[in-house]
Protein backbone atom coordinates (compact mmCIF):
# COMPACT_ATOMS: atom_id res chain seq x y z
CA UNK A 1 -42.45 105.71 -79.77
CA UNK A 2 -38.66 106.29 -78.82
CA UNK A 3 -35.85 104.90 -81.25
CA UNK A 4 -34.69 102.83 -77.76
CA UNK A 5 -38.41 100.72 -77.84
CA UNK A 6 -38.36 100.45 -81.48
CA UNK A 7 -35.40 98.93 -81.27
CA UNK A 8 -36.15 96.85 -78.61
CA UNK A 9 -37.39 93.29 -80.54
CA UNK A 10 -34.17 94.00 -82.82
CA UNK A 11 -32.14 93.68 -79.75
CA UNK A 12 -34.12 90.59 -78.16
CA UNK A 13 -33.47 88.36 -81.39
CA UNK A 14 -30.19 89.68 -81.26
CA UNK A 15 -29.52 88.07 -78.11
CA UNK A 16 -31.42 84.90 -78.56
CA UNK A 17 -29.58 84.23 -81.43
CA UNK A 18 -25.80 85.41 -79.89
CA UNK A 19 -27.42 82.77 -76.66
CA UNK A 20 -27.88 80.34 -79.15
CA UNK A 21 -24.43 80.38 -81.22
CA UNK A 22 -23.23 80.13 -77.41
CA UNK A 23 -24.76 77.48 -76.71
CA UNK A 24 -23.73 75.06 -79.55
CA UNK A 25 -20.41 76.20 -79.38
CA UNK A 26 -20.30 75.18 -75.79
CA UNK A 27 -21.33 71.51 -76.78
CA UNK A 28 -18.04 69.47 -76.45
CA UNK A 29 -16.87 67.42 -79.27
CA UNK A 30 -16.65 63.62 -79.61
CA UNK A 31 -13.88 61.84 -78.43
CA UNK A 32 -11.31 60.61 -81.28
CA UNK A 33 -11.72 57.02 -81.23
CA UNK A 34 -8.00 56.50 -81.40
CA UNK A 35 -7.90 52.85 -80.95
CA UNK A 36 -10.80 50.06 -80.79
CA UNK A 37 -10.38 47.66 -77.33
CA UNK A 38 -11.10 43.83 -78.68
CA UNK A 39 -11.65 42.27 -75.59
CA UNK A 40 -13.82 42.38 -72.71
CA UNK A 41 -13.48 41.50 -68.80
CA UNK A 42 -15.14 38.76 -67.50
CA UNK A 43 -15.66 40.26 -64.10
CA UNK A 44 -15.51 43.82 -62.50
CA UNK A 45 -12.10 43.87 -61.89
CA UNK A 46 -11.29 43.13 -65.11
CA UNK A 47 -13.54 45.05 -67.04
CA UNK A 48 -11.94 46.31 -70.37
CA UNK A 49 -11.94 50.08 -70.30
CA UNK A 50 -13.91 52.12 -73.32
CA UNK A 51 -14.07 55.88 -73.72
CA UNK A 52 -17.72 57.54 -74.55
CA UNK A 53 -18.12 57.56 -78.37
CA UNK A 54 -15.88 54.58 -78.57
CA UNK A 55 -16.51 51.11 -80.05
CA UNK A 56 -15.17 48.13 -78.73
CA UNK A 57 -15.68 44.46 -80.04
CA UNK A 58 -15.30 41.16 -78.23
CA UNK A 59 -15.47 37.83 -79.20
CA UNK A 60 -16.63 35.00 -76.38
CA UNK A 61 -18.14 32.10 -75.80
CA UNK A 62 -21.89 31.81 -75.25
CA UNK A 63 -22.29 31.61 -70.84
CA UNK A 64 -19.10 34.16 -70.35
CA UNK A 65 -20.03 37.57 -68.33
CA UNK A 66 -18.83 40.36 -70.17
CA UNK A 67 -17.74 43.51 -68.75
CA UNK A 68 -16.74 47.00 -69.95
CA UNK A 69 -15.95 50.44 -67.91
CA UNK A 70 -16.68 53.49 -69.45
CA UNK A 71 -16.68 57.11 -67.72
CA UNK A 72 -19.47 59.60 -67.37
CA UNK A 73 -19.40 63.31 -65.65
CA UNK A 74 -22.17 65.11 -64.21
CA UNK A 75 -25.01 66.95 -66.33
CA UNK A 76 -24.65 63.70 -69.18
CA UNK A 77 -26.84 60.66 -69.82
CA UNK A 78 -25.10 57.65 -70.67
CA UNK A 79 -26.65 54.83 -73.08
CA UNK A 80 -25.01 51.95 -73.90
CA UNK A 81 -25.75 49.76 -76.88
CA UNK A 82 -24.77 45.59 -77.61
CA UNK A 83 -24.77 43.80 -80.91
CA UNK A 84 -24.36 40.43 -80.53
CA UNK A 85 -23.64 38.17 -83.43
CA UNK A 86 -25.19 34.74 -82.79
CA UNK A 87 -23.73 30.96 -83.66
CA UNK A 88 -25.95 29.69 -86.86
CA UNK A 89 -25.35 25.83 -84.97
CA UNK A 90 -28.10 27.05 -82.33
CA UNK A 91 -30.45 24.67 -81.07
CA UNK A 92 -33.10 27.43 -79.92
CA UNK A 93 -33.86 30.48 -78.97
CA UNK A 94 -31.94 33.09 -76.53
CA UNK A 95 -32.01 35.65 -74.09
CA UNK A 96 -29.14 38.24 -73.63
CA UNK A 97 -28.90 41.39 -70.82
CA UNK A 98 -27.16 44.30 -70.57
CA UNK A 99 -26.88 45.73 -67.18
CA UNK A 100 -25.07 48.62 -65.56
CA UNK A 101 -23.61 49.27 -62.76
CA UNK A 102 -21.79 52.59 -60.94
CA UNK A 103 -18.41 53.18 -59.80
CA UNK A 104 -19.23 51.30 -56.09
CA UNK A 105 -21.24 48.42 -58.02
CA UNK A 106 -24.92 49.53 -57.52
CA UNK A 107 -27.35 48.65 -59.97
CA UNK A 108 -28.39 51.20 -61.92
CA UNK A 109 -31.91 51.29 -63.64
CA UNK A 110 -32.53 51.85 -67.09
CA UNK A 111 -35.06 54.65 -68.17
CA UNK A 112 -35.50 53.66 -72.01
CA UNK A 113 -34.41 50.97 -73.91
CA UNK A 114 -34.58 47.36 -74.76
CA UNK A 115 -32.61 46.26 -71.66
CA UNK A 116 -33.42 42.24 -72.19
CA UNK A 117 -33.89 40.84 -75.83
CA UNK A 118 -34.56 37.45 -77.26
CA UNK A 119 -33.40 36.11 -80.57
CA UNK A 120 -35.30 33.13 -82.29
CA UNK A 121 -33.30 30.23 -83.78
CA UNK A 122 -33.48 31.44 -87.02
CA UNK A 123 -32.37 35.04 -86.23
CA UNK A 124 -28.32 36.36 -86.70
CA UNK A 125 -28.02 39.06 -83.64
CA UNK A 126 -29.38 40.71 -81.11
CA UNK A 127 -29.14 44.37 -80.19
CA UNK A 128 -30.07 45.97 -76.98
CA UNK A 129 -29.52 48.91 -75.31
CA UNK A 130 -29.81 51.19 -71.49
CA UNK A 131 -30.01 55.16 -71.14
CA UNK A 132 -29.76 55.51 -67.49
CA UNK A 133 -30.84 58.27 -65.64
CA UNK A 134 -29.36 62.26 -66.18
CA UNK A 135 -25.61 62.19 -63.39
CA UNK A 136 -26.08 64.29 -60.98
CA UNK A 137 -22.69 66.43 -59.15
CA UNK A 138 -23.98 65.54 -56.08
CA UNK A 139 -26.64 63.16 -54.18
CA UNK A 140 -27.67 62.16 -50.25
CA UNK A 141 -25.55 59.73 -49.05
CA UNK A 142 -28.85 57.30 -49.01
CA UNK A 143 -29.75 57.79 -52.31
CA UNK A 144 -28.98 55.51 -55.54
CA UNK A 145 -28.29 58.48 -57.68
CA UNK A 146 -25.78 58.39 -60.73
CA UNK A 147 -22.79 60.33 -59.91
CA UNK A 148 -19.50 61.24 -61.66
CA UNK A 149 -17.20 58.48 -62.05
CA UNK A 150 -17.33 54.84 -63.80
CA UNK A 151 -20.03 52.82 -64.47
CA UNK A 152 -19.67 49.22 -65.60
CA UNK A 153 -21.68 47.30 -68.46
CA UNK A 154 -21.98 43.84 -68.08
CA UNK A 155 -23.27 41.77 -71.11
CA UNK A 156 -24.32 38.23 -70.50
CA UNK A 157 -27.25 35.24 -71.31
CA UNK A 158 -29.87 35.47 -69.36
CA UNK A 159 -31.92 32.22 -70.64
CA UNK A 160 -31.09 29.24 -73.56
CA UNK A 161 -31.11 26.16 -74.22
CA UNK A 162 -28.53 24.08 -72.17
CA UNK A 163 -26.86 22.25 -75.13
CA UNK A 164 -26.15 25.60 -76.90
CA UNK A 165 -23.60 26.88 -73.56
CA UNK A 166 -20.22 27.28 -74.91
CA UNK A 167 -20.87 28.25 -78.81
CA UNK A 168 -18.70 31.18 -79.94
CA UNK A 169 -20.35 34.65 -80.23
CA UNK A 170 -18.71 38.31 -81.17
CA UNK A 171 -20.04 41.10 -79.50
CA UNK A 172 -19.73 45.37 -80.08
CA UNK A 173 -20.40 47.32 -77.70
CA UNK A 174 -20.95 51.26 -77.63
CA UNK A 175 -21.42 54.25 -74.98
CA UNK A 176 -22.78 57.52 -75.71
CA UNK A 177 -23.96 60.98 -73.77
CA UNK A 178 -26.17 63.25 -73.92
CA UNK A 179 -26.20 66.42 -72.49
CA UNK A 180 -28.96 66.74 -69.72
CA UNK A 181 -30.76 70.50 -68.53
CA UNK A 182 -30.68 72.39 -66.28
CA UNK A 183 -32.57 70.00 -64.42
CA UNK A 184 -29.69 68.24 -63.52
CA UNK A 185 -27.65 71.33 -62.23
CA UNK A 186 -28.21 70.80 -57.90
CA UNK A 187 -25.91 71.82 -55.78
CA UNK A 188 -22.81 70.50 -54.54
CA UNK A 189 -20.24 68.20 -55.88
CA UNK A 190 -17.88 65.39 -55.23
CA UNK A 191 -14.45 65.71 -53.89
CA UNK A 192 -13.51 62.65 -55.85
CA UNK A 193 -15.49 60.70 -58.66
CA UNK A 194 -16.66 57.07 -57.96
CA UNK A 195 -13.67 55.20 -59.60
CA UNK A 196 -12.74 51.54 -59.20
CA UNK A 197 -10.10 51.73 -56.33
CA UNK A 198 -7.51 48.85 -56.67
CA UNK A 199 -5.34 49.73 -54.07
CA UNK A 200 -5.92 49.37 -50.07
CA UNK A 201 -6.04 50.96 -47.13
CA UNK A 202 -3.95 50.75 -44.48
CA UNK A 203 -5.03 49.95 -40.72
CA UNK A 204 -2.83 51.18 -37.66
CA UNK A 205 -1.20 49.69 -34.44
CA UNK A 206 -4.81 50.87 -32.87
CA UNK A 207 -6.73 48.98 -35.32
CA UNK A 208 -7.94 52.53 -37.08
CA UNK A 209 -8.64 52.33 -40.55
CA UNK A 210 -6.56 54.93 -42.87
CA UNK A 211 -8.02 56.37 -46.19
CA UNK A 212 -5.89 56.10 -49.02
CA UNK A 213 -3.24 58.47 -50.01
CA UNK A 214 -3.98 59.09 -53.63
CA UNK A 215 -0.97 61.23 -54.02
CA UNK A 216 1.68 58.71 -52.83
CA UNK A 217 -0.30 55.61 -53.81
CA UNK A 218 1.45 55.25 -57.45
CA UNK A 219 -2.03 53.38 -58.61
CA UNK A 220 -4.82 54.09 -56.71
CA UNK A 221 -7.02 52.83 -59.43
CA UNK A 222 -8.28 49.08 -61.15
CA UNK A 223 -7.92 51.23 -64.59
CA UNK A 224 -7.44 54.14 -65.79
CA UNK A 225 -10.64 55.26 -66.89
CA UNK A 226 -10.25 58.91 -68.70
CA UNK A 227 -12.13 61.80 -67.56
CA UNK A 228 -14.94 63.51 -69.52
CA UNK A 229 -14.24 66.63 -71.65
CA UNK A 230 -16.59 68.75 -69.45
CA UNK A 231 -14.72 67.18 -66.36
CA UNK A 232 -16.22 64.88 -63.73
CA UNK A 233 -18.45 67.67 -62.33
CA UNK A 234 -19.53 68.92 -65.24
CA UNK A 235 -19.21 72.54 -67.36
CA UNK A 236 -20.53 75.49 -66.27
CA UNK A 237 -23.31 75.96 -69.25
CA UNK A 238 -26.00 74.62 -69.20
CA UNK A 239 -29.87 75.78 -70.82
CA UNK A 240 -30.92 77.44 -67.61
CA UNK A 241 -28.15 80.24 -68.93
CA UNK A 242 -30.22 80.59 -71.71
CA UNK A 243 -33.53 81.16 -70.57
CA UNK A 244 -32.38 82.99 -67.97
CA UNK A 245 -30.76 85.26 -70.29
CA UNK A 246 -33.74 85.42 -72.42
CA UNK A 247 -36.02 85.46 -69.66
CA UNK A 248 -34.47 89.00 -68.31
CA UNK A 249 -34.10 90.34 -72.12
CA UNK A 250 -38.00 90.17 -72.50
CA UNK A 251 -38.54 91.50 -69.18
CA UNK A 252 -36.56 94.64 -70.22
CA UNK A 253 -38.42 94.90 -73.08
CA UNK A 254 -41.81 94.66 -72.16
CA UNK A 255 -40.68 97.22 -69.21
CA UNK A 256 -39.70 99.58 -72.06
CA UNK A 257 -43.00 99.24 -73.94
CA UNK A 258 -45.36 99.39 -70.77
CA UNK A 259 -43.65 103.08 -69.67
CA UNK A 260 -43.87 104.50 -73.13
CA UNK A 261 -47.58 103.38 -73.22
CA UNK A 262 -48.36 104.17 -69.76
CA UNK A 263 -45.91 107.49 -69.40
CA UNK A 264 -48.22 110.50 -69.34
CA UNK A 265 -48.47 112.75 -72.28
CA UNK A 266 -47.21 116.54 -71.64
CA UNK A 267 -49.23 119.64 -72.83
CA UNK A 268 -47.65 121.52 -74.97
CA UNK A 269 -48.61 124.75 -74.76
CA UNK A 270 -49.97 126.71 -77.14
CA UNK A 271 -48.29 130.07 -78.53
CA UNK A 272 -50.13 133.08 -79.10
């Protein structure tokens, strides 16, 4: 056997490992949580904006619709999680939600989580929580697919007892990623992120309807709602790098062992 194909599983976990150390180091870090928002919106519009791996507390009255706006770029999966401290003067048991909703107010499903959660009389808070589905760069127009941009959370009571409306309640809220596969690596991408526009068109002496000039407009946004680390369309790693890369290190290997077991053998011949 040649020194090169001896060598050869030496070099293969030399590269999965060297793949690896990649991979980690190309995981981005958490954002600082520089300052803790202590209020919510009560509508879209208003929606208090939170950063991923930020926590923000509220404190309402039992009835309000709470909202939050946090930002998510392509290749993550968001979850969101509510605590909600109850009143102890309740008269009976309660039903919160937590919904979300994208950067043009669709509905977006949740794929795990307790979504909708009662609390009994007798019980201090209620925790729920929504991991939506992995944000793709791009989607058919037709489609409901998560794409870059904001997404809204909207807390709010979902069933009670009428006499109970109006009791005071404090609320944390927190959004989180995770990094999806290579699954979630299609083609294309937006030319802008779905943000919460806040300022208008313009229509023309023809009655045409003009798009909106994002570089004079000196707003163009509700809020300024921060962009990922990664971007809104996502980093260039992701685990199909990695198998690919181990995928065509085993290939060379096993193409070195099969010709040094299949090469014929030469005769040497023999001296007189």
């Amino acid at each position: 056997m040649t020194q090169l194909t001896r060598r050869a599983p030496r070099l293969l976990a030399l590269a999965l490992l060297t793949a690896a150390a990649v991979l980690l180091g190309a995981a981005p870090a958490n954002a600082d949580d520089e300052s803790t928002p202590t209020e919510a919106g009560t509508a879209f519009r208003t929606a208090t904006v939170i950063d991923q791996d930020q926590t923000a507390t509220a404190a309402a009255s039992t009835g309000d619709y709470l909202y939050w706006v946090f930002p998510a770029g392509a290749g993550q999966i968001p979850t969101a999680e509510a605590t909600v401290t109850l009143p102890e003067t309740r008269t009976g048991p309660v039903t919160w939600r937590l919904d979300l909703y994208d950067g043009l107010r669709r509905y977006q499903s949740c794929t795990s989580g307790q979504q909708s959660a009662t609390a009994d009389e007798d019980e201090a808070t209620v925790t729920l929580d929504c991991a939506l589905r992995p944000v793709l760069p791009y989607a058919d127009p037709w489609a409901n697919t998560p794409l870059p941009g904001a997404y809204y959370l909207r807390l709010s009571v979902a069933d009670l007892p009428e006499r109970d409306l109006g009791l005071p309640v404090s609320v944390t809220v927190t959004v989180s990623t995770d990094e999806a596969n290579g699954s979630a690596a299609v083609g294309g991408d937006l030319t802008e992120p779905l943000l919460p526009v806040g300022a208008a068109g313009t229509v023309t002496a023809e009655g045409e309807a003009t798009a909106i000039d994002h570089e004079e407009a000196k707003s163009p946004y509700l809020a300024a709602v921060p962009e990922p680390s990664d971007g809104w369309n996502g980093g260039w790693w992701n685990d199909r790098w990695l198998w690919t890369t181990a995928g065509g290190i085993l290939a060379a290997a096993t193409a070195l062992t099969g010709y040094r077991l299949l090469r014929p053998t030469r005769n040497t011949p023999q001296t007189p």
